[in-house]
C-alpha atoms as a PDB file:
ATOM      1  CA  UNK A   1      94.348  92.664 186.355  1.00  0.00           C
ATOM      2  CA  UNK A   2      98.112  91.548 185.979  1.00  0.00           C
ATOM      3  CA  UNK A   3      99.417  89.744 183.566  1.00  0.00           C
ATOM      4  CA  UNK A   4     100.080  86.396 185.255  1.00  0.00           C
ATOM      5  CA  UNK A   5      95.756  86.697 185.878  1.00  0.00           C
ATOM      6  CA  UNK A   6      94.753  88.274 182.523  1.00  0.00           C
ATOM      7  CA  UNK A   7      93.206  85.236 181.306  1.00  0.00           C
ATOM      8  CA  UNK A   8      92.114  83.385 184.474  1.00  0.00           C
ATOM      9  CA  UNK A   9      88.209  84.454 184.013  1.00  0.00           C
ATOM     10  CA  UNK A  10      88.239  82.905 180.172  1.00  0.00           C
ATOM     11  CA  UNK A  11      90.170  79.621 182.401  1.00  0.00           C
ATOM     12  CA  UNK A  12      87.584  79.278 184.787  1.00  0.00           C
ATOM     13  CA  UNK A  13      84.317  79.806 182.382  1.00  0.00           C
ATOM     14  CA  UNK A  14      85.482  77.429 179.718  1.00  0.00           C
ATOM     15  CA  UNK A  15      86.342  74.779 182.509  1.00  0.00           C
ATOM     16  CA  UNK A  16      82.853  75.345 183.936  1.00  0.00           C
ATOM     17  CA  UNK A  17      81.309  74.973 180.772  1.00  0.00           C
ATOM     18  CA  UNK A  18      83.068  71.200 180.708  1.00  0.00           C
ATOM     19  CA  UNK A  19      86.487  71.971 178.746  1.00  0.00           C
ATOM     20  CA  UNK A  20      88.614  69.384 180.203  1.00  0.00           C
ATOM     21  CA  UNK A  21      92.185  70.008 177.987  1.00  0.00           C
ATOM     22  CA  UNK A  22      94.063  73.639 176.727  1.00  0.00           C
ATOM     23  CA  UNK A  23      96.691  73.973 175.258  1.00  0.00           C
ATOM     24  CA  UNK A  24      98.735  77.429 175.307  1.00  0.00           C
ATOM     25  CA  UNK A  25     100.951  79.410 172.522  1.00  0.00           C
ATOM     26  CA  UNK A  26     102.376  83.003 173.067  1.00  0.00           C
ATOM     27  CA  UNK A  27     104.658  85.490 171.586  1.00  0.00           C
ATOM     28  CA  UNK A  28     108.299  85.567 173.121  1.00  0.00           C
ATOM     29  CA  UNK A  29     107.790  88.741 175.763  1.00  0.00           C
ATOM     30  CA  UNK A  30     107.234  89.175 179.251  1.00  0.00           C
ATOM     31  CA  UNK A  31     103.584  89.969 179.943  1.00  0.00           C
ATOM     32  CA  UNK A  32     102.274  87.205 177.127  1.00  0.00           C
ATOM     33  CA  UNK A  33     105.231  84.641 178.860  1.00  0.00           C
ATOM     34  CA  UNK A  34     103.209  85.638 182.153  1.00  0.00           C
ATOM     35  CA  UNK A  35      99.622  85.563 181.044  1.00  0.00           C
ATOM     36  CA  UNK A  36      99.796  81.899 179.341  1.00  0.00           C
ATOM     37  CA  UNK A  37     101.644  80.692 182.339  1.00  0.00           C
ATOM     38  CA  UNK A  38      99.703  81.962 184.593  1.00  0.00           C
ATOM     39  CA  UNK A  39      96.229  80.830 182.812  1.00  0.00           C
ATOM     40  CA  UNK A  40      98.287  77.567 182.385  1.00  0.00           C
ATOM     41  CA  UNK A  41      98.754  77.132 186.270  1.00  0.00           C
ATOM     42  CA  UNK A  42      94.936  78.218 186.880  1.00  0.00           C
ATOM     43  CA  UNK A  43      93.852  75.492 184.307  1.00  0.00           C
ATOM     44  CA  UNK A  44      96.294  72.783 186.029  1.00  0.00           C
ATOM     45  CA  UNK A  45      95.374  73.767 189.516  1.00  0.00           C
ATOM     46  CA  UNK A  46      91.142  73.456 188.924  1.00  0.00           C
ATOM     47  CA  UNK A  47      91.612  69.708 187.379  1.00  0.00           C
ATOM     48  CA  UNK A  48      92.523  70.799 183.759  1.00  0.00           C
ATOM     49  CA  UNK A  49      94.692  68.734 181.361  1.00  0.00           C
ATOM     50  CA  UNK A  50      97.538  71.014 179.820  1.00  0.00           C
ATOM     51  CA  UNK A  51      98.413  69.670 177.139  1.00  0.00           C
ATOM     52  CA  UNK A  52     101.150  71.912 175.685  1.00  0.00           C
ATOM     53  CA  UNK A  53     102.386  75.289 176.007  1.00  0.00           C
ATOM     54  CA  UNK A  54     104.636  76.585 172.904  1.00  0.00           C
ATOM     55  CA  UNK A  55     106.835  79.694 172.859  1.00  0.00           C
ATOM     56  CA  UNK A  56     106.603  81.699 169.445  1.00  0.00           C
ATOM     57  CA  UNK A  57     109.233  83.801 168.355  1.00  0.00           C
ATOM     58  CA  UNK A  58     108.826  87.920 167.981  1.00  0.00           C
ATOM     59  CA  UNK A  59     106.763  88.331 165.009  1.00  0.00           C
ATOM     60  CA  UNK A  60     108.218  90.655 162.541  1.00  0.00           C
ATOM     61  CA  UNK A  61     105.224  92.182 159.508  1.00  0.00           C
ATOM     62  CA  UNK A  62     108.411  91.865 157.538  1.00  0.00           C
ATOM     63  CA  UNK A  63     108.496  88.419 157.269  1.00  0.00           C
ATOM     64  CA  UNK A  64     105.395  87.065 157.782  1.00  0.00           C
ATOM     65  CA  UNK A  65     105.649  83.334 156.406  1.00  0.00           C
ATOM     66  CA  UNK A  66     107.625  82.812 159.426  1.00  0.00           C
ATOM     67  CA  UNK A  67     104.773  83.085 161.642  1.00  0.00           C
ATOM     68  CA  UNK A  68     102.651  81.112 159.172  1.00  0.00           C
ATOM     69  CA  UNK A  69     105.024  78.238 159.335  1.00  0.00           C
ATOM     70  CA  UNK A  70     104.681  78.375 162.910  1.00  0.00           C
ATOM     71  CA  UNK A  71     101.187  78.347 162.887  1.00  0.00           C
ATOM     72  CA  UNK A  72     101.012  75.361 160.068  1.00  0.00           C
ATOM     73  CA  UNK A  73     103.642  73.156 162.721  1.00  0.00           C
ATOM     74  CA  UNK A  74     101.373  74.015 165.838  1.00  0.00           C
ATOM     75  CA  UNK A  75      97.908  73.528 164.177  1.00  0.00           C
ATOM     76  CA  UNK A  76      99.361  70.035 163.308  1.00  0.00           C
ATOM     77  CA  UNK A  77     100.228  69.836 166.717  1.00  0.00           C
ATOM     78  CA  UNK A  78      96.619  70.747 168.291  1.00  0.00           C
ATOM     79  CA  UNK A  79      94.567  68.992 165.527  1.00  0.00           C
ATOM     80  CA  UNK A  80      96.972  65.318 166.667  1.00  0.00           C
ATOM     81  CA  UNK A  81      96.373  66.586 170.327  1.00  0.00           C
ATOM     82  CA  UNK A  82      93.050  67.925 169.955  1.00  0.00           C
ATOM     83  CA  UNK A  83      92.798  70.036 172.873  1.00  0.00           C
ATOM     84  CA  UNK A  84      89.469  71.367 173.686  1.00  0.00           C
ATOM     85  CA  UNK A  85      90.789  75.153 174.491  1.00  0.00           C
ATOM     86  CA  UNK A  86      93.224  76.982 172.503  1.00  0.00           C
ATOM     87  CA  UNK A  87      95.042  80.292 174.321  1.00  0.00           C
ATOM     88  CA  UNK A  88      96.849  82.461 172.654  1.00  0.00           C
ATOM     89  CA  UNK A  89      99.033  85.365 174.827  1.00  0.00           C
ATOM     90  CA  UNK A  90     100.109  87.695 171.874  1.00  0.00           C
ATOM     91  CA  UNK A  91     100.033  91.398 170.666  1.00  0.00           C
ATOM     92  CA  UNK A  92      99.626  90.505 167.282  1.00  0.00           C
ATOM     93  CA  UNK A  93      99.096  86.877 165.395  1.00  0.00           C
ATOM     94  CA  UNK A  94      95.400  87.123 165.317  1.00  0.00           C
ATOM     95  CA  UNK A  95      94.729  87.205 161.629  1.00  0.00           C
ATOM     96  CA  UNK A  96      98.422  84.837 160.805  1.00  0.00           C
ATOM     97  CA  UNK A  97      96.817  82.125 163.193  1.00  0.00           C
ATOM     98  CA  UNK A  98      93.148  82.392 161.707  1.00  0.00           C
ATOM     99  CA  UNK A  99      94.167  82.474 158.180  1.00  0.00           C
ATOM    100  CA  UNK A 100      96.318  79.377 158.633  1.00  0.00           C
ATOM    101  CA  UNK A 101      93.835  77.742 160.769  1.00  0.00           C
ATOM    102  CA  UNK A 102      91.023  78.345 157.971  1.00  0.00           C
ATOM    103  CA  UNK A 103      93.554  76.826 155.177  1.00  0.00           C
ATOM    104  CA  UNK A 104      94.050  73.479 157.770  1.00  0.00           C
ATOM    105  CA  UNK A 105      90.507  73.256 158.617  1.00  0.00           C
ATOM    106  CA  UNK A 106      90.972  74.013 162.315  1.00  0.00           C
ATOM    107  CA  UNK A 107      88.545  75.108 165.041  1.00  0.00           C
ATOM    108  CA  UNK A 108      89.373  74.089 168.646  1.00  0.00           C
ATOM    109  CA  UNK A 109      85.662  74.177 170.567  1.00  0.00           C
ATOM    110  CA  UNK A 110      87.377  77.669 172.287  1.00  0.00           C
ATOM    111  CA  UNK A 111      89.558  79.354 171.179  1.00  0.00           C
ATOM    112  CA  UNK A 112      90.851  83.145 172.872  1.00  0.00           C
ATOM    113  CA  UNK A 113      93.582  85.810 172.688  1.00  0.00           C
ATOM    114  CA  UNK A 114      94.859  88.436 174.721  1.00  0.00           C
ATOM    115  CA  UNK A 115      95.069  90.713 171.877  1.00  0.00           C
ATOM    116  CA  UNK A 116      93.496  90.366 168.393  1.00  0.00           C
ATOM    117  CA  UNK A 117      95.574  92.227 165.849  1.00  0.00           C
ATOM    118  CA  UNK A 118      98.349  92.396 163.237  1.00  0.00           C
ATOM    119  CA  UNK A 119     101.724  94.248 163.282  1.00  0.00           C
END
């Protein structure tokens, strides 16, 4: 697969199973940039309602409140838009998003990543 398909399959099987809204977030760089938007036009062209797509900053494991005030601004965002799928395109950000998400009591009905890890 490229990038701009990477997460068409996940698309397609959480439309099927009735998801009618997503929402998108992914790490400033060019194959995450290309997977969300690409996942984002799949979702738009079978009937899907995108409801955002948000651009996060490089995450440095220097500094790591500054992806956790990210996360705290966009889970406010999702839990007042309430999308049904949440996609995140990122090489790292797993745990930072999970952790925050936990704290804010946040679990969109799907929820995937490209890559599940930590810097």
């Amino acid at each position: 697969n490229t990038a701009d398909t990477y997460m068409n399959e996940f698309v397609n099987l959480v439309r099927y199973n009735g998801a009618a809204t997503i929402a998108f977030a992914y790490v400033d760089s060019t194959f995450t940039e290309q997977a969300c938007l690409g996942a984002s036009q799949v979702a738009s062209e079978s009937g899907m309602t995108v409801l955002s797509t948000d651009i996060m900053e490089s995450y440095n494991s220097s500094a790591p409140q500054v992806a956790t005030e990210k996360w705290k601004s966009l889970i406010a965002q999702y839990k007042e838009s309430r999308p049904d799928v949440l996609v995140v395109c990122s090489y790292s950000l797993c745990s930072s998003f999970l952790n925050q998400a936990y704290r804010d009591n946040y679990l969109p009905n799907a929820l995937a990543f490209t890559v599940c890890g930590e810097e």
